[in-house]
Protein backbone atom coordinates (compact mmCIF):
# COMPACT_ATOMS: atom_id res chain seq x y z
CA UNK A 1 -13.37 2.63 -4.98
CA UNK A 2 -13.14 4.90 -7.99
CA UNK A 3 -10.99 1.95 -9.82
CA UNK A 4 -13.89 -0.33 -9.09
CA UNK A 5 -15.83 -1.00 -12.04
CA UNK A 6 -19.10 -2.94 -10.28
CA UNK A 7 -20.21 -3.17 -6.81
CA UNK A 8 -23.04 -5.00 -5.53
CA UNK A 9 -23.96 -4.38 -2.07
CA UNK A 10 -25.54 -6.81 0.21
CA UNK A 11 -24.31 -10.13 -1.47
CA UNK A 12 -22.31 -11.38 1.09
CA UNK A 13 -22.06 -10.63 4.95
CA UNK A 14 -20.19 -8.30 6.10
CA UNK A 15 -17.89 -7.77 8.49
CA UNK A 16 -18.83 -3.99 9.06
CA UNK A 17 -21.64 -1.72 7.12
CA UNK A 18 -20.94 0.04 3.78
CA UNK A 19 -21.22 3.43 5.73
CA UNK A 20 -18.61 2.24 8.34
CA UNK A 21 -16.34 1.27 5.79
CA UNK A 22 -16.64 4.85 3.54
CA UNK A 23 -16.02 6.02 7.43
CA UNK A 24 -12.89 4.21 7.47
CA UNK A 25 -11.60 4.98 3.90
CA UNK A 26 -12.36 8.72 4.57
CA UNK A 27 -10.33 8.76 7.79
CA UNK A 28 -7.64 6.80 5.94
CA UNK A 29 -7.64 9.89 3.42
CA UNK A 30 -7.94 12.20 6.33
CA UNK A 31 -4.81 11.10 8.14
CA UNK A 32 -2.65 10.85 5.20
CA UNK A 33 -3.64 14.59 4.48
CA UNK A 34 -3.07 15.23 7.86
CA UNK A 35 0.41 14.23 8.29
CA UNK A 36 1.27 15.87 5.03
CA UNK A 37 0.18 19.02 6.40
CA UNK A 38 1.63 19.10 10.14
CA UNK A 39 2.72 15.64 10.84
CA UNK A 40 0.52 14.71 13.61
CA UNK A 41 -1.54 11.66 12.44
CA UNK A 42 -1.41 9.15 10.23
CA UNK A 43 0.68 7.34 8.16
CA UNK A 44 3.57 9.37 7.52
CA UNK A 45 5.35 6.34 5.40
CA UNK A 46 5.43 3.10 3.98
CA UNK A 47 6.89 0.30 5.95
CA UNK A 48 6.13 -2.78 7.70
CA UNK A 49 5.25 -1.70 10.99
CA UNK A 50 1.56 -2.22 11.61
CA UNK A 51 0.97 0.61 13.95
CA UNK A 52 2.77 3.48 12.43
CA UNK A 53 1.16 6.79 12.57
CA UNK A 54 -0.89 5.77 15.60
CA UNK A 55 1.12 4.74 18.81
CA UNK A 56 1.93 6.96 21.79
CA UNK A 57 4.56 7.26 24.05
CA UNK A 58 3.06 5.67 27.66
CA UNK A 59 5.98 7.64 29.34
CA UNK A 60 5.79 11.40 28.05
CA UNK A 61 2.51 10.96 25.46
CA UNK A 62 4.20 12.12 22.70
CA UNK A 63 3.59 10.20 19.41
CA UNK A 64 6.55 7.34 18.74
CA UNK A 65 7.96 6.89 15.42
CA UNK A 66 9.00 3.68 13.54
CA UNK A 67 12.85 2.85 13.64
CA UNK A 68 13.79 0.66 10.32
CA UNK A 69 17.41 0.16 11.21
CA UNK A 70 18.10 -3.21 12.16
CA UNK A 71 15.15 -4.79 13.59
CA UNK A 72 11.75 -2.94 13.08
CA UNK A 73 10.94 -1.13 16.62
CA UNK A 74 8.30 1.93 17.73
CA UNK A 75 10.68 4.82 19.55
CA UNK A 76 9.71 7.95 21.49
CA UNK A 77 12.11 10.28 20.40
CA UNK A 78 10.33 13.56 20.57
CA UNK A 79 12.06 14.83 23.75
CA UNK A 80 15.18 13.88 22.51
CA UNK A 81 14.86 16.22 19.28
CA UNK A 82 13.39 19.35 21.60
CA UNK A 83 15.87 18.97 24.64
CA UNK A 84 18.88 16.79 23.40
CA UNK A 85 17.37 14.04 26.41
CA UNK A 86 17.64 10.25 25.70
CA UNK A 87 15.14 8.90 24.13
CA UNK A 88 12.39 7.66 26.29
CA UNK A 89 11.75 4.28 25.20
CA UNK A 90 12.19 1.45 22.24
CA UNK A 91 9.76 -1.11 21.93
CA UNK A 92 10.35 -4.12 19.78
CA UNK A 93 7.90 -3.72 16.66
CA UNK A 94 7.60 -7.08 15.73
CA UNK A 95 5.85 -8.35 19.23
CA UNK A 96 3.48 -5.50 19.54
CA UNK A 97 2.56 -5.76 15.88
CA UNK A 98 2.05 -9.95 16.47
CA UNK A 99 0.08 -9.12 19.51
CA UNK A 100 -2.58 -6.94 17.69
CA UNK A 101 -2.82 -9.07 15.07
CA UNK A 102 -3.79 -12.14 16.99
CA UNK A 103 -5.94 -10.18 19.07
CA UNK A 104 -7.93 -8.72 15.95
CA UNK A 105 -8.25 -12.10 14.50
CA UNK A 106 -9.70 -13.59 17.83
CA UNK A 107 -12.12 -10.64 17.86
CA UNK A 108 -12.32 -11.62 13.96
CA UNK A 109 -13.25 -14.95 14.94
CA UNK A 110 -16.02 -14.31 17.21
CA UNK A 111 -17.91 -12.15 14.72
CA UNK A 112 -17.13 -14.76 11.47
CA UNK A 113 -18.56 -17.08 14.10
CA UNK A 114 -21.74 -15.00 14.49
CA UNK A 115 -22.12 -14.84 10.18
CA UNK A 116 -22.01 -18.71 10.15
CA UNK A 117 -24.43 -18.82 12.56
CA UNK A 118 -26.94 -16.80 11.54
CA UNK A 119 -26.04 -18.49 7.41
CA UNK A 120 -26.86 -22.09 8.80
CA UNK A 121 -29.50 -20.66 10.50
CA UNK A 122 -30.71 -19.29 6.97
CA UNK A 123 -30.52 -22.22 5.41
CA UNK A 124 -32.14 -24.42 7.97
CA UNK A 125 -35.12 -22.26 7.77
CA UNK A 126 -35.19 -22.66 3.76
CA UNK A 127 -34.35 -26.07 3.96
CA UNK A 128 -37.15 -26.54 6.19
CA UNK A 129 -39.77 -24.16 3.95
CA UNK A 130 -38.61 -26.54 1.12
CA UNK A 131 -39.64 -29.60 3.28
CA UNK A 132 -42.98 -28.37 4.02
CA UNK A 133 -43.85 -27.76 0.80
CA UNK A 134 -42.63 -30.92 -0.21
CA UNK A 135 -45.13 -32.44 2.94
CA UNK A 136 -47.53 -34.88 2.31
CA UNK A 137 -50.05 -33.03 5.05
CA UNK A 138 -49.29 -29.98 3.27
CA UNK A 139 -50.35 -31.55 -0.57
CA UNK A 140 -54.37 -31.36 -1.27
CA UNK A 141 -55.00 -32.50 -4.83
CA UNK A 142 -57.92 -33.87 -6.42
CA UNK A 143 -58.53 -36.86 -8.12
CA UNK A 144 -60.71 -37.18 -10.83
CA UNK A 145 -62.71 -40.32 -12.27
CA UNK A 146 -65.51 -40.92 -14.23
CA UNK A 147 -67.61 -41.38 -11.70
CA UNK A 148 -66.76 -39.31 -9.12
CA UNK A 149 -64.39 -36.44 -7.22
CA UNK A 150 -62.14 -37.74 -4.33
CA UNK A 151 -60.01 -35.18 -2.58
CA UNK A 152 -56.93 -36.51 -0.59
């Protein structure tokens, strides 16, 4: 935001409020701090992997990494690296990461849905305000001769 040179606010719909989305930003900061300081959360690199920083282990709960080699997959290796064990699992990156992507834009779709709505809705209502206006029943005027007033 600091590279931003204007923002207006309020100009189009949004997807989520302006203080949900300085929420957001803030926890992005937060977790990239937070990795850099004990490697718990976050991002700890760039990389294609959608869910990096923020997928756990469903066997053992520990946090799973992002394998590059090869094909892109999440692995649990954190028992492996305390107790010399095999790693508990390795999950194909590129199927999770369609799966959540296709399930955000459904949930997308639902709520861009909602905006065109309540837009047509909008402009119905002007539309319709324009008409009335426009109304003959709606028009009193007066007309003026040199005999006498008539109003219509």
């Amino acid at each position: 935001m600091a590279e931003w040179k204007i923002r207006v606010n309020d100009v189009y719909p949004a997807y989520i409020s302006w203080q949900t989305y300085e929420r957001n930003q803030a926890q992005l900061m937060d977790n990239y701090a937070e990795y850099d300081r004990n490697k718990t959360r976050g991002i700890p690199r760039p990389g294609a992997a959608l869910l990096h920083g923020i997928v756990y282990c469903g066997e053992c709960g520990h946090k799973m990494v992002v394998q590059y080699k090869g094909a892109t997959r999440y692995i649990c290796n954190s028992l492996r690296q305390q107790y010399r064990v095999p790693v508990c699992q390795y999950i194909p990156a590129d199927a999770i990461d369609e799966y959540v992507v296709n399930a955000f834009l459904e949930a997308l779709s639902v709520v861009e849905l909602d905006a065109y709505h309540k837009a047509v809705k909008t402009q119905q209502q002007s539309q319709e305000t324009v008409e009335r206006a426009h109304s003959p029943t709606n028009t009193t005027f007066t007309v003026s001769s040199s005999t006498s007033r008539k109003t219509v």
